[in-house]
PDB file of N, CA and C in Angstrom:
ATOM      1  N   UNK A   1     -12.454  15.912  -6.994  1.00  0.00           N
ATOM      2  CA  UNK A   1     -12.036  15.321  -5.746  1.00  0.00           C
ATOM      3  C   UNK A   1     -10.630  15.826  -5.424  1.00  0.00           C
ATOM      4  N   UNK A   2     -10.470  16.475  -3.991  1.00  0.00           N
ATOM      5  CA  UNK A   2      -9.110  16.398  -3.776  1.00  0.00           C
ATOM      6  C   UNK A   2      -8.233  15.269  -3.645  1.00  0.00           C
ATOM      7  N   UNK A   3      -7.141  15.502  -3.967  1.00  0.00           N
ATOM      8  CA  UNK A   3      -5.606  15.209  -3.952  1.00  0.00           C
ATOM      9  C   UNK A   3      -5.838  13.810  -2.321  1.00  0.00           C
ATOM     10  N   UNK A   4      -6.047  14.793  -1.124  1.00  0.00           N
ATOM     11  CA  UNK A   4      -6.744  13.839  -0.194  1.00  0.00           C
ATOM     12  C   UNK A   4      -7.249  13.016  -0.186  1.00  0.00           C
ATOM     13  N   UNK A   5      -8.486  13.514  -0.420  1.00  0.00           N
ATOM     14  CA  UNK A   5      -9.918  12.403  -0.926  1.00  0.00           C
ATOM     15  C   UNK A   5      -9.422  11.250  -2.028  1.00  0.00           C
ATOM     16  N   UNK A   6      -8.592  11.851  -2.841  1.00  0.00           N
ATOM     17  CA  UNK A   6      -8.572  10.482  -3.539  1.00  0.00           C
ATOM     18  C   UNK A   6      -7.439   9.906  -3.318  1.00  0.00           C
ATOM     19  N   UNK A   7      -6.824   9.947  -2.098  1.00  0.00           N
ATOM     20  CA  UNK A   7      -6.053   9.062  -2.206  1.00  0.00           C
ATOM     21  C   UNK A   7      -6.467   8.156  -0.844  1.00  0.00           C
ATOM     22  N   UNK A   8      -7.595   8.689   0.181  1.00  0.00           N
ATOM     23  CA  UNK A   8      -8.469   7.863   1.507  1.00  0.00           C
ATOM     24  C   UNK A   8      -9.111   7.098   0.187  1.00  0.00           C
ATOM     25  N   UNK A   9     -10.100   7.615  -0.798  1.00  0.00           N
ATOM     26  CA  UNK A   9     -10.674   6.751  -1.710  1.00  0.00           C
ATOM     27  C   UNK A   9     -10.299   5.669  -2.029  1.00  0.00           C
ATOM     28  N   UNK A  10      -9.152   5.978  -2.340  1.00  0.00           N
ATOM     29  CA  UNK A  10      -7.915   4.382  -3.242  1.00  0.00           C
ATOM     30  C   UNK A  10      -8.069   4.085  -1.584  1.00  0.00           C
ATOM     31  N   UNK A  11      -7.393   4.058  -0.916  1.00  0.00           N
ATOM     32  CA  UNK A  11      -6.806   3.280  -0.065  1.00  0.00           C
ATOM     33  C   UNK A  11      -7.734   2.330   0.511  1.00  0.00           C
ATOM     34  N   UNK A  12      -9.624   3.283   0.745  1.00  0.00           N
ATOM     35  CA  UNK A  12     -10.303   1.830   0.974  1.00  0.00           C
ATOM     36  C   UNK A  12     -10.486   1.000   0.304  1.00  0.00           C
ATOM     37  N   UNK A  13     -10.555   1.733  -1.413  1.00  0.00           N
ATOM     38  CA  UNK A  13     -10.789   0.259  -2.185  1.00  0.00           C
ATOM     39  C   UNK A  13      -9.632  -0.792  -2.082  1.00  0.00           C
ATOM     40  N   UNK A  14      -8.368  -0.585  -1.799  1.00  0.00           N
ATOM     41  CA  UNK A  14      -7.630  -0.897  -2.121  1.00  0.00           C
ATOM     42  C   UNK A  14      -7.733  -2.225  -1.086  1.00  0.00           C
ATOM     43  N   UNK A  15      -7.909  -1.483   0.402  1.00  0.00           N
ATOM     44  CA  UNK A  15      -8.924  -2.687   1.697  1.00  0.00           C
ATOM     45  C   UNK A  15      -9.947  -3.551   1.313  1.00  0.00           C
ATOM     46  N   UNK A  16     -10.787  -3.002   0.034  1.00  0.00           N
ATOM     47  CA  UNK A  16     -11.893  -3.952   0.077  1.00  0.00           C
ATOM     48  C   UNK A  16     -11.022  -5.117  -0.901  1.00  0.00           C
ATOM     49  N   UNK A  17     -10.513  -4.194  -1.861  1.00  0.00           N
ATOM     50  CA  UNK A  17      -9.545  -5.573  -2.591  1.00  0.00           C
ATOM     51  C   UNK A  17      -8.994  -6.459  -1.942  1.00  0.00           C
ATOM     52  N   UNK A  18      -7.888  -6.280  -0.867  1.00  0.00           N
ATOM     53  CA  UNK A  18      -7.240  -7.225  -0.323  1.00  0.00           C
ATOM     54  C   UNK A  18      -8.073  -8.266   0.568  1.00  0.00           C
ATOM     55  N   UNK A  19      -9.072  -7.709   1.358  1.00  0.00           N
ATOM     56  CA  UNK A  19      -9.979  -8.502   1.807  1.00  0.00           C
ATOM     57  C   UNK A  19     -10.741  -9.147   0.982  1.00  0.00           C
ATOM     58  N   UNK A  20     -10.932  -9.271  -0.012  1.00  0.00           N
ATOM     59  CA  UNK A  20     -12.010  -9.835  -1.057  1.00  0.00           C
ATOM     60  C   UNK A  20     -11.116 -10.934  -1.772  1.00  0.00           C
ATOM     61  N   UNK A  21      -9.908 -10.750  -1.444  1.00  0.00           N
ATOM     62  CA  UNK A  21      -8.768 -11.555  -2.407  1.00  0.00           C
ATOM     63  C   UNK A  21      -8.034 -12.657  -0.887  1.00  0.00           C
ATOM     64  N   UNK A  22      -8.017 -12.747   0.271  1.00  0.00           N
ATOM     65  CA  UNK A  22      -8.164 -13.254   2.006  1.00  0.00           C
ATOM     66  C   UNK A  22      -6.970 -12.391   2.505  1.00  0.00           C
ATOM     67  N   UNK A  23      -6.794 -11.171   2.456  1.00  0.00           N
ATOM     68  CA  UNK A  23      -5.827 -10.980   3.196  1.00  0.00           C
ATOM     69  C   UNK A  23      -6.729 -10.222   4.870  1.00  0.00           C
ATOM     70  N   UNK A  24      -5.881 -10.317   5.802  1.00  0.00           N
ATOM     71  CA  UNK A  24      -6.520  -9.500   6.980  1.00  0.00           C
ATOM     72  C   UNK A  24      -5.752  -8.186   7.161  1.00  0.00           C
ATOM     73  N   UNK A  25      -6.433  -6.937   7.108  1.00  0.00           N
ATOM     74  CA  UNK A  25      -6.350  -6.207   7.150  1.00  0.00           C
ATOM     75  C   UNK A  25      -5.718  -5.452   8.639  1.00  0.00           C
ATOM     76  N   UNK A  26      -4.595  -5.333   8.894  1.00  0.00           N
ATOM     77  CA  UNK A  26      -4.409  -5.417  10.102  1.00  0.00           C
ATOM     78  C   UNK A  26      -4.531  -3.744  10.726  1.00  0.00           C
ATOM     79  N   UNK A  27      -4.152  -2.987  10.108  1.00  0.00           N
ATOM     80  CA  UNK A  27      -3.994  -1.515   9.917  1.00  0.00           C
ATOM     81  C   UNK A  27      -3.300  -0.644   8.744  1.00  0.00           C
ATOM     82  N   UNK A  28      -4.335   0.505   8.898  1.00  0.00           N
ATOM     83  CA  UNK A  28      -4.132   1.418   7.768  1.00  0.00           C
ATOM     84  C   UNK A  28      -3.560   2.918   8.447  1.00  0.00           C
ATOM     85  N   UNK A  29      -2.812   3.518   7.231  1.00  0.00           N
ATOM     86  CA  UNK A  29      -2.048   4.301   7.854  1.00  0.00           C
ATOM     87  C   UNK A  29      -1.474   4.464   9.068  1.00  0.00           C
ATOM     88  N   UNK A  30      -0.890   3.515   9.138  1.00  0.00           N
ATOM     89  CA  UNK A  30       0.218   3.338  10.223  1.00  0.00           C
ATOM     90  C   UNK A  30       1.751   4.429   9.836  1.00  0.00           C
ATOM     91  N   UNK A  31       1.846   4.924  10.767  1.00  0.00           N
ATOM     92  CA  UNK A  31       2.868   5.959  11.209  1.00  0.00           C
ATOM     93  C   UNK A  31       3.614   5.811  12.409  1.00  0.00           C
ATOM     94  N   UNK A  32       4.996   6.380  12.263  1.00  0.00           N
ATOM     95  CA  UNK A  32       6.077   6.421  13.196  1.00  0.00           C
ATOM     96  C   UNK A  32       7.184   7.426  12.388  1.00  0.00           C
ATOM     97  N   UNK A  33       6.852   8.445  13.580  1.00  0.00           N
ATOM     98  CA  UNK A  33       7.406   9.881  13.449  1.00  0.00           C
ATOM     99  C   UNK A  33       6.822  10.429  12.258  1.00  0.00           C
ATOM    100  N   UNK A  34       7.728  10.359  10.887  1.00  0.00           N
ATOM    101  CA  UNK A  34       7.631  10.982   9.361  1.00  0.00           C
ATOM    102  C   UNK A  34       7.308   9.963   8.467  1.00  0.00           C
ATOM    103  N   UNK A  35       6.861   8.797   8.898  1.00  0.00           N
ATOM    104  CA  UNK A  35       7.136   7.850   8.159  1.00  0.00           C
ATOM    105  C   UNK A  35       5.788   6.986   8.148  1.00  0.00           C
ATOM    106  N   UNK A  36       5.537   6.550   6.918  1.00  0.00           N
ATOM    107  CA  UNK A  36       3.578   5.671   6.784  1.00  0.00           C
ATOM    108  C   UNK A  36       3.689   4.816   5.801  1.00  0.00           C
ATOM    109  N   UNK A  37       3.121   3.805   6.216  1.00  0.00           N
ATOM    110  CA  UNK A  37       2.406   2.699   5.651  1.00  0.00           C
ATOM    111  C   UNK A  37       0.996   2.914   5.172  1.00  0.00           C
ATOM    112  N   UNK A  38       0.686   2.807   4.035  1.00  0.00           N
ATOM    113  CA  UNK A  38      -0.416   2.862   3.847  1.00  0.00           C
ATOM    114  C   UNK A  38      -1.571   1.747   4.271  1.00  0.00           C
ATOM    115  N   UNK A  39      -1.318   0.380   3.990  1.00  0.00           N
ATOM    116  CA  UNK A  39      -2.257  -1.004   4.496  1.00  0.00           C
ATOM    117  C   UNK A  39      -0.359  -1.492   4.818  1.00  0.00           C
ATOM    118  N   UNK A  40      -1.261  -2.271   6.422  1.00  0.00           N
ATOM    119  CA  UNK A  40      -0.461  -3.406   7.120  1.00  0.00           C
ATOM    120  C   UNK A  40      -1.465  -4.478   6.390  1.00  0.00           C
ATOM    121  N   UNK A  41      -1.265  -5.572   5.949  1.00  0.00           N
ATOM    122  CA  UNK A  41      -2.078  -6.241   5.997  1.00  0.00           C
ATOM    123  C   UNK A  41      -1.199  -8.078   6.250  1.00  0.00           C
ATOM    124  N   UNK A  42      -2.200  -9.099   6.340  1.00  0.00           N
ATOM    125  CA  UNK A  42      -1.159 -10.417   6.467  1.00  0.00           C
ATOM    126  C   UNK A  42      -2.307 -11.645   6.054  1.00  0.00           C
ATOM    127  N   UNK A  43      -1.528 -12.510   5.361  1.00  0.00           N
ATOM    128  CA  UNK A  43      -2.024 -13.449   4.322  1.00  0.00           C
ATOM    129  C   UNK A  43      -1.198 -14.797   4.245  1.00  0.00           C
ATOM    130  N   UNK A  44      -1.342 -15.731   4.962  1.00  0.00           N
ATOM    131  CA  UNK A  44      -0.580 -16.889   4.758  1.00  0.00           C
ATOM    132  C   UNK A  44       0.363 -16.753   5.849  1.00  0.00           C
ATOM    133  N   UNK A  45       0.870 -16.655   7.178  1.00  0.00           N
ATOM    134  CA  UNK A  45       1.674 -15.981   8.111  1.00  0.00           C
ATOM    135  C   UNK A  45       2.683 -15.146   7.271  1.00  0.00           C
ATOM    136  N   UNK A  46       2.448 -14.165   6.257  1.00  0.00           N
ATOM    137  CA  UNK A  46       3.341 -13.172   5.797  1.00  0.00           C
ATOM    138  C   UNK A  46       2.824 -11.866   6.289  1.00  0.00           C
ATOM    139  N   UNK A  47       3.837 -11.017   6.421  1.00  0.00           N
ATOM    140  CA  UNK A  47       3.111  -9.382   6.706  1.00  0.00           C
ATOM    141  C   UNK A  47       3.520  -9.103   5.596  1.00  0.00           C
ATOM    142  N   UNK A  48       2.360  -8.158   5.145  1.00  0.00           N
ATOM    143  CA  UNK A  48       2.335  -7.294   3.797  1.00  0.00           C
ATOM    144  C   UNK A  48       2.472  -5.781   3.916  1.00  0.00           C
ATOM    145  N   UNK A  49       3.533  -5.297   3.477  1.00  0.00           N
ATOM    146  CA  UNK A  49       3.430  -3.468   3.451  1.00  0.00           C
ATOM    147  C   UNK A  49       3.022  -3.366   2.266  1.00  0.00           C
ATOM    148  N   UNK A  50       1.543  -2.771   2.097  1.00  0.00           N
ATOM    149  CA  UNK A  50       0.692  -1.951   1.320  1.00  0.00           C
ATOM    150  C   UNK A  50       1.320  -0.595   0.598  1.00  0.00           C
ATOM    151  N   UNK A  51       1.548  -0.222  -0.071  1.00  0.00           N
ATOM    152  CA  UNK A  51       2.064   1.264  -0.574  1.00  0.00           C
ATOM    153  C   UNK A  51       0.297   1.301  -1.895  1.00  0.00           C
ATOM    154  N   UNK A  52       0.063   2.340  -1.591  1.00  0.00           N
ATOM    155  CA  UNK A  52      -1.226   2.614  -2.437  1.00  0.00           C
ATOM    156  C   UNK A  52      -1.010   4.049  -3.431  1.00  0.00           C
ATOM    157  N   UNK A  53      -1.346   3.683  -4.344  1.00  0.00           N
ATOM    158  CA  UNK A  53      -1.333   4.660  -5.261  1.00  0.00           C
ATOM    159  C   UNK A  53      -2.618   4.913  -6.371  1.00  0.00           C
ATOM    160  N   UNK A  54      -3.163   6.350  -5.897  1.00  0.00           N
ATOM    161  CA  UNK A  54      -4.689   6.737  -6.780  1.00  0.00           C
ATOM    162  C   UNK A  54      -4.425   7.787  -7.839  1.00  0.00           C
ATOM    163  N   UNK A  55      -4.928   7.431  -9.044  1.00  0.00           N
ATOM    164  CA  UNK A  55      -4.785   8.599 -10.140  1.00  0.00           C
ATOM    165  C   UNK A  55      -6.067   8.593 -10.533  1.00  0.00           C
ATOM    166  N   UNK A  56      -7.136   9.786 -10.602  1.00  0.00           N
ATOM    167  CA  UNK A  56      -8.052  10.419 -10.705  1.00  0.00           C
ATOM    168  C   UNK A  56      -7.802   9.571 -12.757  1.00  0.00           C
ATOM    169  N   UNK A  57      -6.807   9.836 -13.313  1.00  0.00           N
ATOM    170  CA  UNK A  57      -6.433   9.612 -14.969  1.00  0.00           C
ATOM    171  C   UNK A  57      -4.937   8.964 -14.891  1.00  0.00           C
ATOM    172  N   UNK A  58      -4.700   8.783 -16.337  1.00  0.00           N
ATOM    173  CA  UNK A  58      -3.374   8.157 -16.558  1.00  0.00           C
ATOM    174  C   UNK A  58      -2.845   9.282 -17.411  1.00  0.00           C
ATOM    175  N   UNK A  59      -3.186  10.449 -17.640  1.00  0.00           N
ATOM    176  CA  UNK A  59      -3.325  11.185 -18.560  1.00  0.00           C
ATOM    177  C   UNK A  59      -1.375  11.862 -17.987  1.00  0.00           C
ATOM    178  N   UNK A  60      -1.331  11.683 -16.822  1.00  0.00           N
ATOM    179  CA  UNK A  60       0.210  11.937 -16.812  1.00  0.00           C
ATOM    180  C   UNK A  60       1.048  10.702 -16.465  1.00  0.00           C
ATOM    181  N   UNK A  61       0.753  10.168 -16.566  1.00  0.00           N
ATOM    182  CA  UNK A  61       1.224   8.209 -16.256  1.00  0.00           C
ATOM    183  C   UNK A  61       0.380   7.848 -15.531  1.00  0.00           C
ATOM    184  N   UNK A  62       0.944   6.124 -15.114  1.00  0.00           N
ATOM    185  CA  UNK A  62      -0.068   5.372 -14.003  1.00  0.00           C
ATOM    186  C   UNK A  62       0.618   5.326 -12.767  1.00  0.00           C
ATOM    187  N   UNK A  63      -0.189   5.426 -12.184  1.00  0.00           N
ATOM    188  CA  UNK A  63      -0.236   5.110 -10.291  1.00  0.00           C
ATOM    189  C   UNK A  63       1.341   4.695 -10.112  1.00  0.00           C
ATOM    190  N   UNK A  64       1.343   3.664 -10.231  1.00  0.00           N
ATOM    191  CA  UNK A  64       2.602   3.101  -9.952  1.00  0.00           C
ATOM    192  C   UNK A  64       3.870   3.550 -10.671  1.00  0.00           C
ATOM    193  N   UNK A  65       3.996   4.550 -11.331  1.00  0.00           N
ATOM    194  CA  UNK A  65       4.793   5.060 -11.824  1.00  0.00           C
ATOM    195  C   UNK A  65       5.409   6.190 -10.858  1.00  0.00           C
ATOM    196  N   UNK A  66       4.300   6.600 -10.461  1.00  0.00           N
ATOM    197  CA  UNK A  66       5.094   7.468  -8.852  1.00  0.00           C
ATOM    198  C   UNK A  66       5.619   6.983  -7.942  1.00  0.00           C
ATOM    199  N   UNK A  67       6.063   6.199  -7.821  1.00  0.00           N
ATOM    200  CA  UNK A  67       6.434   5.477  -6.421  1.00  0.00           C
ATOM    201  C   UNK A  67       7.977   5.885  -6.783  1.00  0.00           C
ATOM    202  N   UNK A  68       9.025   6.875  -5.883  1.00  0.00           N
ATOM    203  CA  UNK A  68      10.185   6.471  -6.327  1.00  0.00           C
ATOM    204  C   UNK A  68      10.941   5.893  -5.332  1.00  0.00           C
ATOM    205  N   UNK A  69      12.271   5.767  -5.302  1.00  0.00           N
ATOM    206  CA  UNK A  69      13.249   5.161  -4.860  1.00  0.00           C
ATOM    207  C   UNK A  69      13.482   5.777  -3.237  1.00  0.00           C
ATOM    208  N   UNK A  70      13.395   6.872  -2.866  1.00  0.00           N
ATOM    209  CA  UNK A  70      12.949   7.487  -1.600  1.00  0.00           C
ATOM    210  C   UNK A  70      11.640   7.036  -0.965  1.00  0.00           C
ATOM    211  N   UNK A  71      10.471   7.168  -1.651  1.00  0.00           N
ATOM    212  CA  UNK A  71       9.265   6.311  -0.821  1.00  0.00           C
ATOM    213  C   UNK A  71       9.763   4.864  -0.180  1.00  0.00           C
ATOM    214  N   UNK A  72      10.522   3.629  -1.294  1.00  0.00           N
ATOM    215  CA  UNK A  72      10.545   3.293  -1.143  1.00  0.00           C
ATOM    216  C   UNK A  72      11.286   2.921  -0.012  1.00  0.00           C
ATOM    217  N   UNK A  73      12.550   3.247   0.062  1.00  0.00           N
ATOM    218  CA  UNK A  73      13.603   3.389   1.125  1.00  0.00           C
ATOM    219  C   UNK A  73      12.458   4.161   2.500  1.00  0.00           C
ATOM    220  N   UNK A  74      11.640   4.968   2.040  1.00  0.00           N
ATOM    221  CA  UNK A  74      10.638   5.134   3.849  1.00  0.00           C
ATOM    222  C   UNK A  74      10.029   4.048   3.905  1.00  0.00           C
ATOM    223  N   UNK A  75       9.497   3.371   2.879  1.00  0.00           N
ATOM    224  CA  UNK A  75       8.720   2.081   3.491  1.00  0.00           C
ATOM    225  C   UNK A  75       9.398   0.801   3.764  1.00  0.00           C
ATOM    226  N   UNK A  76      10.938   0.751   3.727  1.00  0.00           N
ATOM    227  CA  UNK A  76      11.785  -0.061   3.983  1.00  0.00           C
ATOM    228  C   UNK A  76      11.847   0.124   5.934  1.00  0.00           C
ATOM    229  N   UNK A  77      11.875   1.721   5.937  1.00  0.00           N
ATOM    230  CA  UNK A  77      12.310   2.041   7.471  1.00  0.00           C
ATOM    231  C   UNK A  77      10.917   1.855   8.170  1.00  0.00           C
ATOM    232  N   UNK A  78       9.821   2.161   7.574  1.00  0.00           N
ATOM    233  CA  UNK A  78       8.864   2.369   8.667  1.00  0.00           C
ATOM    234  C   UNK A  78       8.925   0.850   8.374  1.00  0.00           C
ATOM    235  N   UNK A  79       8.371  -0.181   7.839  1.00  0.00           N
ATOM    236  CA  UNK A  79       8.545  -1.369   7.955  1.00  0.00           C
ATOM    237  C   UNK A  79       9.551  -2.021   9.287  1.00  0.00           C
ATOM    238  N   UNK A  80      10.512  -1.864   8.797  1.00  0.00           N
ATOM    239  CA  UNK A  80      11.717  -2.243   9.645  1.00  0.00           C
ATOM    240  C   UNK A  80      11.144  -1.715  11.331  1.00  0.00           C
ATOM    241  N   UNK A  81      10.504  -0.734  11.751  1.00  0.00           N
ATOM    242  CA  UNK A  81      10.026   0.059  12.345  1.00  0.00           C
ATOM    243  C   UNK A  81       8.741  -0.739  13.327  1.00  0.00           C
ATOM    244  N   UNK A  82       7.834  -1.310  12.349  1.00  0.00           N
ATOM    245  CA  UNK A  82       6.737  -2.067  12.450  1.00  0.00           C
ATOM    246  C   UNK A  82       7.204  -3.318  12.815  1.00  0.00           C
ATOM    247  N   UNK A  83       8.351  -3.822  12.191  1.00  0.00           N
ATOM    248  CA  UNK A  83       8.441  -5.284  12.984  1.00  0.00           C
ATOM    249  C   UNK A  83       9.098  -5.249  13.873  1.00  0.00           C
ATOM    250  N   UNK A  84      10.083  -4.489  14.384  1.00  0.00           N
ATOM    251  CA  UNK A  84      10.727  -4.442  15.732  1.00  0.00           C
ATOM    252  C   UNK A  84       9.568  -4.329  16.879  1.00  0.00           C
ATOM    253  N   UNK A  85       8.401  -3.505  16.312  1.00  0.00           N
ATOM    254  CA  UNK A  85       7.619  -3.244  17.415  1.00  0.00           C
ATOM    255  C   UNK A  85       6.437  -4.437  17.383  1.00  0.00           C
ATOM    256  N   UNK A  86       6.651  -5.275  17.082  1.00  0.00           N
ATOM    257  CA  UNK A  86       5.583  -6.251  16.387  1.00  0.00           C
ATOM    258  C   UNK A  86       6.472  -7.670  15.890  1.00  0.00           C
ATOM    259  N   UNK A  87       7.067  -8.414  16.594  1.00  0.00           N
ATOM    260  CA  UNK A  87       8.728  -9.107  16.588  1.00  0.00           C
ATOM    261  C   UNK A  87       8.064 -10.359  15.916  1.00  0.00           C
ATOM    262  N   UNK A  88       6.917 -10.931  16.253  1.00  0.00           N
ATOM    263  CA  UNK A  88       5.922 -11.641  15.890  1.00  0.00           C
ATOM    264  C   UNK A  88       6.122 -12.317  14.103  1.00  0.00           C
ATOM    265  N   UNK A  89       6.607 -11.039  13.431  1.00  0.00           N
ATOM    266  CA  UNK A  89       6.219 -10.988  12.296  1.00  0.00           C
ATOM    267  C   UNK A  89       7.838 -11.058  11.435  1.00  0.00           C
ATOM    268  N   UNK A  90       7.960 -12.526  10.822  1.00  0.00           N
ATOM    269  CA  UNK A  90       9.560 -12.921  10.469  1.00  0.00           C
ATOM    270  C   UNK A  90       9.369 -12.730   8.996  1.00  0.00           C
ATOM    271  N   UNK A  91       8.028 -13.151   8.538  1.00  0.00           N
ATOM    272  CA  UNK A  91       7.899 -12.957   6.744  1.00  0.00           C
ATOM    273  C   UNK A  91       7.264 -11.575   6.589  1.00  0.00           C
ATOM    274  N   UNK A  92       8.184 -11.087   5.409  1.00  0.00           N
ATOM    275  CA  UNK A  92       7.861  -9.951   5.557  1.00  0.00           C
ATOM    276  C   UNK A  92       7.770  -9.609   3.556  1.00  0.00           C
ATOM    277  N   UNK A  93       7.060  -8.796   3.190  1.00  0.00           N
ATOM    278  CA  UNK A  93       6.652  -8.542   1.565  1.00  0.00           C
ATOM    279  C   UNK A  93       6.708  -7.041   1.751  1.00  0.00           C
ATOM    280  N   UNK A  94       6.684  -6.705   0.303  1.00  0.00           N
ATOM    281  CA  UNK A  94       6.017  -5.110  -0.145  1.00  0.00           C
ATOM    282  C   UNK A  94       5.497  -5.333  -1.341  1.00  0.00           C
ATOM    283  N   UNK A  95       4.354  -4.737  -1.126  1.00  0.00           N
ATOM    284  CA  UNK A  95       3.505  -4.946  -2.670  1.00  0.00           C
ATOM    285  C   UNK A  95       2.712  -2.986  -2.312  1.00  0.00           C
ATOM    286  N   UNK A  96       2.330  -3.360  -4.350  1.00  0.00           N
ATOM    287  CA  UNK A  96       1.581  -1.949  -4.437  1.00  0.00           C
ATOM    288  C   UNK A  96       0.383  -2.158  -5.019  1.00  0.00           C
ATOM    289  N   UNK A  97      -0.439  -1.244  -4.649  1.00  0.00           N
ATOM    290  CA  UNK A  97      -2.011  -1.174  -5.173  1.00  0.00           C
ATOM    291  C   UNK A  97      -1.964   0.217  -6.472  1.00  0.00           C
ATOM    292  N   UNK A  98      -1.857  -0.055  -7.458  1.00  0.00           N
ATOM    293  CA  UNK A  98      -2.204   1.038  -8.099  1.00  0.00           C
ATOM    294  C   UNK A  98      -3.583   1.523  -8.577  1.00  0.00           C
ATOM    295  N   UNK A  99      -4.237   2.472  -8.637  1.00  0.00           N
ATOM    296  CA  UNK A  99      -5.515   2.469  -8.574  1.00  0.00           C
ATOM    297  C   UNK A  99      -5.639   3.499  -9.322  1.00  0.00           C
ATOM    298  N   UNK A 100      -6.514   3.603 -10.846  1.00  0.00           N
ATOM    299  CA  UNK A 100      -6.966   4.499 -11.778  1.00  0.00           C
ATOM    300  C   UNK A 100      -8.413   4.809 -11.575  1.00  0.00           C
ATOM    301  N   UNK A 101      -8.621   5.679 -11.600  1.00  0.00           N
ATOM    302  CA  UNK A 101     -10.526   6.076 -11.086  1.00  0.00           C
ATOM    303  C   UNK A 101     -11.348   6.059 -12.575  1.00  0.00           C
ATOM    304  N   UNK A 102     -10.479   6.018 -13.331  1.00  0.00           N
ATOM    305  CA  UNK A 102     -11.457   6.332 -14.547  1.00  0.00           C
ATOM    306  C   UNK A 102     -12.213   5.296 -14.829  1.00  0.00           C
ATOM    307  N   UNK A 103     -13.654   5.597 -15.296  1.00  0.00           N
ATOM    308  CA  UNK A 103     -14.570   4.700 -15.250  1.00  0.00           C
ATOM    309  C   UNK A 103     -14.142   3.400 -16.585  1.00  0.00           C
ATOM    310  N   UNK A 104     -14.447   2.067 -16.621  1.00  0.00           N
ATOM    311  CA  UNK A 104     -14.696   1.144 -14.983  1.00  0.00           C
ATOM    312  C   UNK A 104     -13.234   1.891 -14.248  1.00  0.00           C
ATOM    313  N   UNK A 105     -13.225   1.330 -12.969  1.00  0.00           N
ATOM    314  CA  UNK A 105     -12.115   1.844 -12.176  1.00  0.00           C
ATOM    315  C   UNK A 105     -11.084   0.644 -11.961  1.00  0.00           C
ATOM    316  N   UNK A 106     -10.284   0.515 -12.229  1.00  0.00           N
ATOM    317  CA  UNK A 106      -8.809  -0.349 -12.531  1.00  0.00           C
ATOM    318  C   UNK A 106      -7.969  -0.590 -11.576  1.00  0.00           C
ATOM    319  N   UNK A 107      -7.867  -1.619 -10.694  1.00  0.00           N
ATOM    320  CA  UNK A 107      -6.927  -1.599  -9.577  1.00  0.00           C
ATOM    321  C   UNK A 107      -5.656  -2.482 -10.224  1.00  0.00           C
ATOM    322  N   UNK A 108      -4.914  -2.508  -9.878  1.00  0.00           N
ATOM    323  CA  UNK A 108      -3.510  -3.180 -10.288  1.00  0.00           C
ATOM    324  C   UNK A 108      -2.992  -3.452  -9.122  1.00  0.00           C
ATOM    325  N   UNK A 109      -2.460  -4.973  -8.526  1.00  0.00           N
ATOM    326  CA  UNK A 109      -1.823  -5.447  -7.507  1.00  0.00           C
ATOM    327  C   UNK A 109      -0.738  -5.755  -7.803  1.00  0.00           C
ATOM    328  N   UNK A 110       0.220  -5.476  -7.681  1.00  0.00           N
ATOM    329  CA  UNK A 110       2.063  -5.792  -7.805  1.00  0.00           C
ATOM    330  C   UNK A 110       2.355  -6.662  -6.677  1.00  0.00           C
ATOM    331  N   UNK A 111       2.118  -7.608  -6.719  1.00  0.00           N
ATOM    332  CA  UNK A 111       2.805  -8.150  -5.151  1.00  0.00           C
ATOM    333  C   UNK A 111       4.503  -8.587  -5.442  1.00  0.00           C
ATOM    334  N   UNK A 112       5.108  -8.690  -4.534  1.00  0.00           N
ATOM    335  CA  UNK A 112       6.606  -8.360  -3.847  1.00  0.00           C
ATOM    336  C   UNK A 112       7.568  -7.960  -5.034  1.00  0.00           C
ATOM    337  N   UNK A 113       7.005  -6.428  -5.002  1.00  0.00           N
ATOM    338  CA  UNK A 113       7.732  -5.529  -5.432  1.00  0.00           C
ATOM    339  C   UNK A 113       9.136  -5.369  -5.283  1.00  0.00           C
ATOM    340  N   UNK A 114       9.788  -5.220  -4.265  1.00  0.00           N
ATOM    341  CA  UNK A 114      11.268  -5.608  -3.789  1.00  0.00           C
ATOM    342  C   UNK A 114      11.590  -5.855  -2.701  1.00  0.00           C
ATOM    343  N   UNK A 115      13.285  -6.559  -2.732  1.00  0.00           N
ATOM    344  CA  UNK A 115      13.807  -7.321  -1.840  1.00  0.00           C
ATOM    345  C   UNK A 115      13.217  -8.505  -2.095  1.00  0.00           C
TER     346      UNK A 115
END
């Protein structure tokens, strides 16, 4: 599977997870300019920024071990980005989906990762 493919892969499971667990799925890959969200999603009047992460193996670490300090700081801005345009939305989270494919397949939910 490509690099692509598995990371649209993770990202729906990652939708069926959050929906299966009550969150509403509000939008996926959301963009502004250079900058993406992987799942908008919202659960309890909170908005959730989704950051998703798929590893085919752990054989070079796990999922969530890639995320660095620059992603994060883009998903601070496109966030920041999303609620100006969307004012609606005062609670605000970041959580991560880490997602290993190796059979069974292993999702990991981090909820409010930071801030």
């Amino acid at each position: 599977m490509k690099n692509k493919d598995t990371g649209n892969f993770g990202e729906n499971l990652a939708a069926e997870y959050l929906i299966k667990n009550g969150f509403d799925i509000l939008t996926k890959n959301w963009r502004y300019k250079h900058l993406e969200i992987d799942i908008i999603a919202s659960k309890d009047q909170k908005l959730h920024i989704v950051e998703v992460k798929t590893r085919s193996t752990i054989a070079y670490g796990h999922p969530e071990q890639f995320i660095g300090k620059q992603k994060f700081q883009f998903l601070k801005n496109a966030a920041a980005m999303y609620q100006y345009q969307h004012a609606q939305w005062k609670n605000i989270q970041f959580d991560v989906i880490a997602i290993t494919l190796k059979q069974p397949i292993e999702i990991l939910f981090l909820e409010d990762v930071f801030f």
